[in-house]
Protein backbone atom coordinates (compact mmCIF):
# COMPACT_ATOMS: atom_id res chain seq x y z
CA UNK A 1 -2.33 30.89 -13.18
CA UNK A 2 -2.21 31.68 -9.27
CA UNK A 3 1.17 32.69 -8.09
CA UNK A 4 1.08 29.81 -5.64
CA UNK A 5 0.62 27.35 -8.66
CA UNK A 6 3.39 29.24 -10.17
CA UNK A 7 5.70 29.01 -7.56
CA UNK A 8 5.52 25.56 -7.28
CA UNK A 9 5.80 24.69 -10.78
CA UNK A 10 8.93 26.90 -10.56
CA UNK A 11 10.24 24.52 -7.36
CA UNK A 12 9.23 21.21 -9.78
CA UNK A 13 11.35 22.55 -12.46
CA UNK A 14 14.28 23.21 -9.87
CA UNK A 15 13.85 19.45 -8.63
CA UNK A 16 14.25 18.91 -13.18
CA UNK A 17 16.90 20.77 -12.97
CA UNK A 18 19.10 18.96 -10.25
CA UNK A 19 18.17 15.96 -11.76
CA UNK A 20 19.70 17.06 -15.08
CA UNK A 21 22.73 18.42 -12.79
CA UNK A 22 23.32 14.69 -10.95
CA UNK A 23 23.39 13.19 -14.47
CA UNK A 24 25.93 15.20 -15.60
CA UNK A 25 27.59 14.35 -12.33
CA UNK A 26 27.53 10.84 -13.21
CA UNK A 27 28.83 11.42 -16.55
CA UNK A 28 32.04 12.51 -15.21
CA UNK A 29 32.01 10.56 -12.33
CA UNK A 30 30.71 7.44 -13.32
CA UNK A 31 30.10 4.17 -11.12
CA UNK A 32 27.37 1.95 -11.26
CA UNK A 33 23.91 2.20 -11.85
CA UNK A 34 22.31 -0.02 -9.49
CA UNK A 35 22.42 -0.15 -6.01
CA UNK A 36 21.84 1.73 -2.88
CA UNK A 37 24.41 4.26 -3.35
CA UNK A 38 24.64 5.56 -7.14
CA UNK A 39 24.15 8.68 -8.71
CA UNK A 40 20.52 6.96 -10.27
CA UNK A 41 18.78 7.86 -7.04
CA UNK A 42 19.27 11.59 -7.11
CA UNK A 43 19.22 12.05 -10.57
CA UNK A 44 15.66 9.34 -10.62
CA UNK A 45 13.73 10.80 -7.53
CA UNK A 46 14.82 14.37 -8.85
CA UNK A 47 13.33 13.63 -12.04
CA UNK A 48 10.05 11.58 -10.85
CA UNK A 49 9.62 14.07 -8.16
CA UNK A 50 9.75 17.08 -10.35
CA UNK A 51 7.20 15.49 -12.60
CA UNK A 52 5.00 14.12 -10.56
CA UNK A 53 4.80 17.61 -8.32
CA UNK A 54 4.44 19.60 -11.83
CA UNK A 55 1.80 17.39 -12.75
CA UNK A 56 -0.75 17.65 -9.02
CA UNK A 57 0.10 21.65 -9.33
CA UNK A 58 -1.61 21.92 -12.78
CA UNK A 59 -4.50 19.08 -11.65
CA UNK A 60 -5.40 21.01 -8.90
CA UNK A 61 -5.82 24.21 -11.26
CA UNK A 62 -8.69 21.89 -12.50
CA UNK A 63 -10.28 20.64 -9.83
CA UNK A 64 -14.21 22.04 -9.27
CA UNK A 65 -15.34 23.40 -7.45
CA UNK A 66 -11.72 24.55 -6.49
CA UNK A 67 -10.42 23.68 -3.59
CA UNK A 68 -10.74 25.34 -0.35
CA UNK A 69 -6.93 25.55 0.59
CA UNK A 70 -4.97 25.33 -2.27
CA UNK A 71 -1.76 27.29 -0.63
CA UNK A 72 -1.71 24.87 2.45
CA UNK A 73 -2.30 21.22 0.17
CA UNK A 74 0.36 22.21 -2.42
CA UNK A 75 2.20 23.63 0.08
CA UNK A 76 2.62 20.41 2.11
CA UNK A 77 2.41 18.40 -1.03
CA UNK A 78 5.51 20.52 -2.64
CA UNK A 79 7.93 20.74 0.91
CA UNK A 80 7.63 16.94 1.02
CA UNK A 81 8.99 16.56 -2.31
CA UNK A 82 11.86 18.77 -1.47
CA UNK A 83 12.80 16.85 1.37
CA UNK A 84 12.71 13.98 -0.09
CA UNK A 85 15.07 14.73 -2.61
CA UNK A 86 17.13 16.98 -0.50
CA UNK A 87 17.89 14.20 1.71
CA UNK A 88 18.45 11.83 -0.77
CA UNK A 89 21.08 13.91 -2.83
CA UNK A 90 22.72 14.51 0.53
CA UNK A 91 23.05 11.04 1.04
CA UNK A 92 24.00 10.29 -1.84
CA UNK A 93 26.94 12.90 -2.02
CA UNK A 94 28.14 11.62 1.37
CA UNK A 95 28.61 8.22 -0.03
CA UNK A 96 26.21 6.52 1.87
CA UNK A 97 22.32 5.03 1.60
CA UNK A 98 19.71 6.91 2.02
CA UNK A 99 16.80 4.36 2.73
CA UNK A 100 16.90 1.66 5.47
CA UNK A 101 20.28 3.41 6.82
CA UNK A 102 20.49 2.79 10.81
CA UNK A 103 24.60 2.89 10.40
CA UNK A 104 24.66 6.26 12.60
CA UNK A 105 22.33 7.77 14.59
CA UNK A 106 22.58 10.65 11.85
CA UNK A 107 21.23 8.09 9.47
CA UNK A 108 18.99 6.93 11.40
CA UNK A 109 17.24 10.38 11.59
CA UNK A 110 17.91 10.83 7.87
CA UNK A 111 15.80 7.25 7.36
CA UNK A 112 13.23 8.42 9.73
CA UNK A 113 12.73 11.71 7.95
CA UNK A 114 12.44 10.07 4.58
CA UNK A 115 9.54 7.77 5.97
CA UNK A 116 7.75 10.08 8.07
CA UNK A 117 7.34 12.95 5.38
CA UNK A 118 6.31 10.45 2.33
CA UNK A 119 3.40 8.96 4.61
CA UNK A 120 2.78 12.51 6.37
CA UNK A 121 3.37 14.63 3.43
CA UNK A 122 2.84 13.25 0.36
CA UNK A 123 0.45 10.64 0.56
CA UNK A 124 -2.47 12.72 2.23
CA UNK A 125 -1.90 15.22 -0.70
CA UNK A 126 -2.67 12.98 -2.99
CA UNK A 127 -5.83 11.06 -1.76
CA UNK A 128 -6.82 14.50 -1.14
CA UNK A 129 -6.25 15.60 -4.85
CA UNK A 130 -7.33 11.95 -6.65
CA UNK A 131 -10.83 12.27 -4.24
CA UNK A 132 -11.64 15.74 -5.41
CA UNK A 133 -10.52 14.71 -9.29
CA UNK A 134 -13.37 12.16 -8.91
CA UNK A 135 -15.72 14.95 -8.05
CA UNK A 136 -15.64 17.43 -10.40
CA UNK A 137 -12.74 18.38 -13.48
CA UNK A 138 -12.87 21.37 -15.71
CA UNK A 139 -11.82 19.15 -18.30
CA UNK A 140 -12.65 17.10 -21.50
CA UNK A 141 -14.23 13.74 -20.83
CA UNK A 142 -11.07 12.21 -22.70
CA UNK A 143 -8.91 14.15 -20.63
CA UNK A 144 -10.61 13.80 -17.59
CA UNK A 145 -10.30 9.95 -17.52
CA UNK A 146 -6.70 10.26 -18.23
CA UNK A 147 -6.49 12.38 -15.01
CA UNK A 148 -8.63 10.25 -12.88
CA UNK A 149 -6.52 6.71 -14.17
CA UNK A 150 -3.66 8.73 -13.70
CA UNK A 151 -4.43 9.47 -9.92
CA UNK A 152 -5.54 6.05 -9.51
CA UNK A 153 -2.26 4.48 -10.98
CA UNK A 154 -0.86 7.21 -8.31
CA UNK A 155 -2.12 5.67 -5.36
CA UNK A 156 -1.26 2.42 -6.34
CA UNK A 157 2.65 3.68 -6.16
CA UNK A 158 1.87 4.85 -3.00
CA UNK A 159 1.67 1.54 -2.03
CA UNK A 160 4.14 -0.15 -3.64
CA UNK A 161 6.36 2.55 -2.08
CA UNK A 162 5.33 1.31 1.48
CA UNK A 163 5.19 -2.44 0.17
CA UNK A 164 9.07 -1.95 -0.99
CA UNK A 165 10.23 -0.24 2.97
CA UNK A 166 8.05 -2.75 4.33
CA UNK A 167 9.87 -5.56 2.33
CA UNK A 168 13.31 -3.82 3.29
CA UNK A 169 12.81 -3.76 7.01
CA UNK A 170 11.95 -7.64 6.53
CA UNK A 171 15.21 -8.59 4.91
CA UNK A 172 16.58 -6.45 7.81
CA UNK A 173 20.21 -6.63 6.23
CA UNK A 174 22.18 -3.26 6.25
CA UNK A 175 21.15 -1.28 2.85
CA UNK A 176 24.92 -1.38 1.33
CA UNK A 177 25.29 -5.34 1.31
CA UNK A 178 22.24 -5.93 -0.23
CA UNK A 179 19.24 -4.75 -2.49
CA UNK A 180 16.53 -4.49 -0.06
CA UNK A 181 13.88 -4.25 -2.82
CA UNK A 182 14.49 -7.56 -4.31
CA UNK A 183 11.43 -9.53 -3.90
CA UNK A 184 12.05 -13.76 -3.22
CA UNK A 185 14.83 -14.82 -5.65
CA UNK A 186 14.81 -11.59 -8.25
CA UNK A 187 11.37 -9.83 -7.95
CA UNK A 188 12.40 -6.52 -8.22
CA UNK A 189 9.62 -4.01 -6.07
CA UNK A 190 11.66 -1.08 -7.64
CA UNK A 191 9.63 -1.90 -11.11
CA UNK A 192 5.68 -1.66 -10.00
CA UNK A 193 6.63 1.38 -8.12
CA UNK A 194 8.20 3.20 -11.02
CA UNK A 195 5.51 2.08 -13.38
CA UNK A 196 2.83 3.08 -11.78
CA UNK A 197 4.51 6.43 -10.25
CA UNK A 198 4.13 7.82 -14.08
CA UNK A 199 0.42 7.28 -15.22
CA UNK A 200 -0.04 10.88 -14.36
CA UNK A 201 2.18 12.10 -17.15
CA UNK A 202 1.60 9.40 -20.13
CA UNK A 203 -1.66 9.39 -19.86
CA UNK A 204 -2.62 13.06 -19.83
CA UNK A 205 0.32 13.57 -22.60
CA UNK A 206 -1.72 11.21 -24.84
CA UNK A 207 -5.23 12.73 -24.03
CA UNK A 208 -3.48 16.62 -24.68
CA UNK A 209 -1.92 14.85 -27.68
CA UNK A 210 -4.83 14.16 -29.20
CA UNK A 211 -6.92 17.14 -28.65
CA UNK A 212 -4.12 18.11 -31.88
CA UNK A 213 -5.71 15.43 -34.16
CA UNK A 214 -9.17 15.39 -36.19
CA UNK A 215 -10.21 13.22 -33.99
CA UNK A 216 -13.62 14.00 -32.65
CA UNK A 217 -14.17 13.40 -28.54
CA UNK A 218 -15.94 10.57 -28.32
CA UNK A 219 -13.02 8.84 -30.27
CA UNK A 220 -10.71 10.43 -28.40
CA UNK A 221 -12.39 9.49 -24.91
CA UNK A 222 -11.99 5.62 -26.87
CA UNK A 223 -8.48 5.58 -27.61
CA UNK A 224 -7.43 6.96 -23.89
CA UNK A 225 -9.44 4.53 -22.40
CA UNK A 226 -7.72 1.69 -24.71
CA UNK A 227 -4.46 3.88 -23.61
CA UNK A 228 -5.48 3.23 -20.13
CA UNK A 229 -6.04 -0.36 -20.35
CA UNK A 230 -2.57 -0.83 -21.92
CA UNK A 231 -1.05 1.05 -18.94
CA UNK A 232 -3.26 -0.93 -16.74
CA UNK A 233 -1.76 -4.16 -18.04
CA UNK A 234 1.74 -2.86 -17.65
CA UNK A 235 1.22 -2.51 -14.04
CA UNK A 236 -0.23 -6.07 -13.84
CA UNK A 237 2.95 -7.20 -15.51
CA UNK A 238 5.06 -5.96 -13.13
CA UNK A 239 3.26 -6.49 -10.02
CA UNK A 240 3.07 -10.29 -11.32
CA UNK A 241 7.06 -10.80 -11.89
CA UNK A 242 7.66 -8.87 -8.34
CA UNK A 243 5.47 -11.01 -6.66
CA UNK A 244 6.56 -13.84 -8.02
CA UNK A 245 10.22 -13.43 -7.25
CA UNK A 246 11.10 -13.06 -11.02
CA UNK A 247 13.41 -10.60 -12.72
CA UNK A 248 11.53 -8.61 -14.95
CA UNK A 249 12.60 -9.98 -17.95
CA UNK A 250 12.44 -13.34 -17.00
CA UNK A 251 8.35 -13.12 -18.32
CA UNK A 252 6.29 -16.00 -17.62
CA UNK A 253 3.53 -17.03 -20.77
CA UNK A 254 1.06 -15.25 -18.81
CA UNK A 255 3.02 -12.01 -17.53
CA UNK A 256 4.17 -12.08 -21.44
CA UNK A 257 1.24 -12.20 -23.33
CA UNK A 258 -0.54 -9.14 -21.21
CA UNK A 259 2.94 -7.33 -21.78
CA UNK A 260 2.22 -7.82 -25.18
CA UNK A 261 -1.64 -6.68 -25.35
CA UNK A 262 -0.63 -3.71 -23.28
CA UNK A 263 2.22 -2.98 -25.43
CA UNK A 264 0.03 -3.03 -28.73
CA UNK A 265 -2.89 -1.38 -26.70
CA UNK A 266 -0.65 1.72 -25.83
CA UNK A 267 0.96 1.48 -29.17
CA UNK A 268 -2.57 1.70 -31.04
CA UNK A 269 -3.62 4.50 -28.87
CA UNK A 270 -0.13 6.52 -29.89
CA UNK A 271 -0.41 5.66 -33.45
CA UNK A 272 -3.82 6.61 -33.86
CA UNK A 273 -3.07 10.06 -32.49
CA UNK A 274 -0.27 10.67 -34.74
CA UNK A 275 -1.58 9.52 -38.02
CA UNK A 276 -4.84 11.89 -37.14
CA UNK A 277 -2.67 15.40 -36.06
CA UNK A 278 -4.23 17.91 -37.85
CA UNK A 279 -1.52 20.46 -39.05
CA UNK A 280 -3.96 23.75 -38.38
CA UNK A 281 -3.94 22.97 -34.49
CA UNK A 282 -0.36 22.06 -34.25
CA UNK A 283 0.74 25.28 -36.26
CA UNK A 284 -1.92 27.37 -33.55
CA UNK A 285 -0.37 25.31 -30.86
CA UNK A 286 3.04 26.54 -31.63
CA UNK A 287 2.51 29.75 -32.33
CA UNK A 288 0.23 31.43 -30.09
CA UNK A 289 2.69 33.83 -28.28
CA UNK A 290 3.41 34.85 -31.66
CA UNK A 291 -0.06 35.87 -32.99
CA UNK A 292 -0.59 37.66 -29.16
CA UNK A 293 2.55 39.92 -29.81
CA UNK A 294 1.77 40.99 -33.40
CA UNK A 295 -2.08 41.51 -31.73
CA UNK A 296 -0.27 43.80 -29.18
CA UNK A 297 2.14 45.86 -31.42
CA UNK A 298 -1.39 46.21 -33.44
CA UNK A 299 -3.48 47.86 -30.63
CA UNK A 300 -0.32 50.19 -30.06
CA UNK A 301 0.33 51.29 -33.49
């Protein structure tokens, strides 16, 4: 591992960590959930955030040919995230919104921030990464297609992120009287954008997952691309009841039955990768560290 990689894997696990701290915070303090200002918005972009950055720093360690300027992408890539959240805690612990906020002229330029450094510095990031994924992975094919559908999902959030602003500055009402991702009647823009903001992790979780099992790859490349369908179809769901102006558990026949085939895809996909673990390369898995030290002390003695 480079020590830029490590660096920023240290910074994701910071962003972890003050997610974890904001929902102890709301433990004690309490409140509601929902709305624009709650303790979910620090302690949810904290956590996506720290995720999603963890999870392009250890991509990019698999990207070939390597690329170029990995110091200055993930450099960019990891100061946007920061900000992001940074702003948004502050917000957050000053009582006020953080999105859509033209109250003061400070919140104006906290506003502006927010939406100049997602489209400025974390969006070019990861078209960058996703484009060079496509290219070339040092990688399984079962876990490179987990990657690539991963990034793809990605981008997709990347969009609904600008689709939900957009839809804000259309309703045009001040962000404390009113949810400004609400969609028509109850289509909730908040839902496609979480879904599809976590591909990245299930996805590659499930293809690492199975690389544990007896499994051999072509079966394995099978069941994450049945895995990926079954994500796939949750993001249709929730696209459909946003666009629609539905809640989203107020499921149409259609949006229901894929929400059901997606359900049992991902479901099959999981199952089959637990009922095949194979207990040698769990047990090897667990205890490598281990079997290095007593190697060590052996050389030395």
């Amino acid at each position: 591992m480079r020590p830029h990689q490590r660096f920023w894997y240290g910074v994701a696990a910071l962003l972890l960590a003050g997610s974890a701290f904001h929902l102890a915070v709301y433990a004690v303090d309490g409140g509601g959930w929902a709305g624009p200002v709650s303790w979910r918005k620090p302690i949810l972009f904290g956590f996506s955030f720290g995720l999603t950055l963890a999870c392009l720093v250890w991509v990019t360690g698999r990207l070939r040919p390597p690329l170029a300027r990995p110091r200055l992408l993930l450099g960019a890539l990891g100061t946007a995230c920061v900000v992001e959240v940074a702003l948004i805690d502050l917000q957050r612990w000053r009582g006020v919104p953080s999105h859509l906020n033209f109250g003061t002229p400070f919140d104006t330029a906290v506003s502006a921030v927010l939406a100049v450094t997602a489209f400025a510095g974390l969006i070019p990031p990861i078209v960058v990464i996703a484009v060079r994924a496509f290219r070339g992975l040092d990688a399984s094919p079962s876990m490179s297609l987990a990657i690539r559908a991963g990034l793809a999902v990605l981008l997709l959030s990347q969009v609904a992120g600008g689709a939900l602003i957009a839809n804000g500055r259309i309703i045009g009402l001040p962000p404390d009287r009113t949810d400004l991702s609400i969609l028509g009647a109850a289509g909730q823009l908040k839902v496609p954008h979480a879904v599809t903001l976590h591909a990245l992790q299930v996805l590659p979780a499930l293809a690492a997952l199975l690389t544990l099992t007896s499994w051999g790859e072509r079966a394995r490349t099978r069941l994450v691309a049945l895995a990926v369908a079954g994500y796939g179809g949750l993001v249709v769901v929730s696209v459909l009841q946003a666009v629609q102006g539905l809640a989203p558990a107020d499921l149409t026949p259609l949006s229901g039955a894929v929400l059901l085939a997606a359900v049992a895809a991902l479901g099959v996909a999981a199952a089959a990768a637990l009922v095949r673990l194979d207990a040698h390369r769990v047990r090897a898995l667990v205890r490598p560290s281990a079997g290095t030290l007593v190697g060590r002390n052996a050389r030395n003695a």
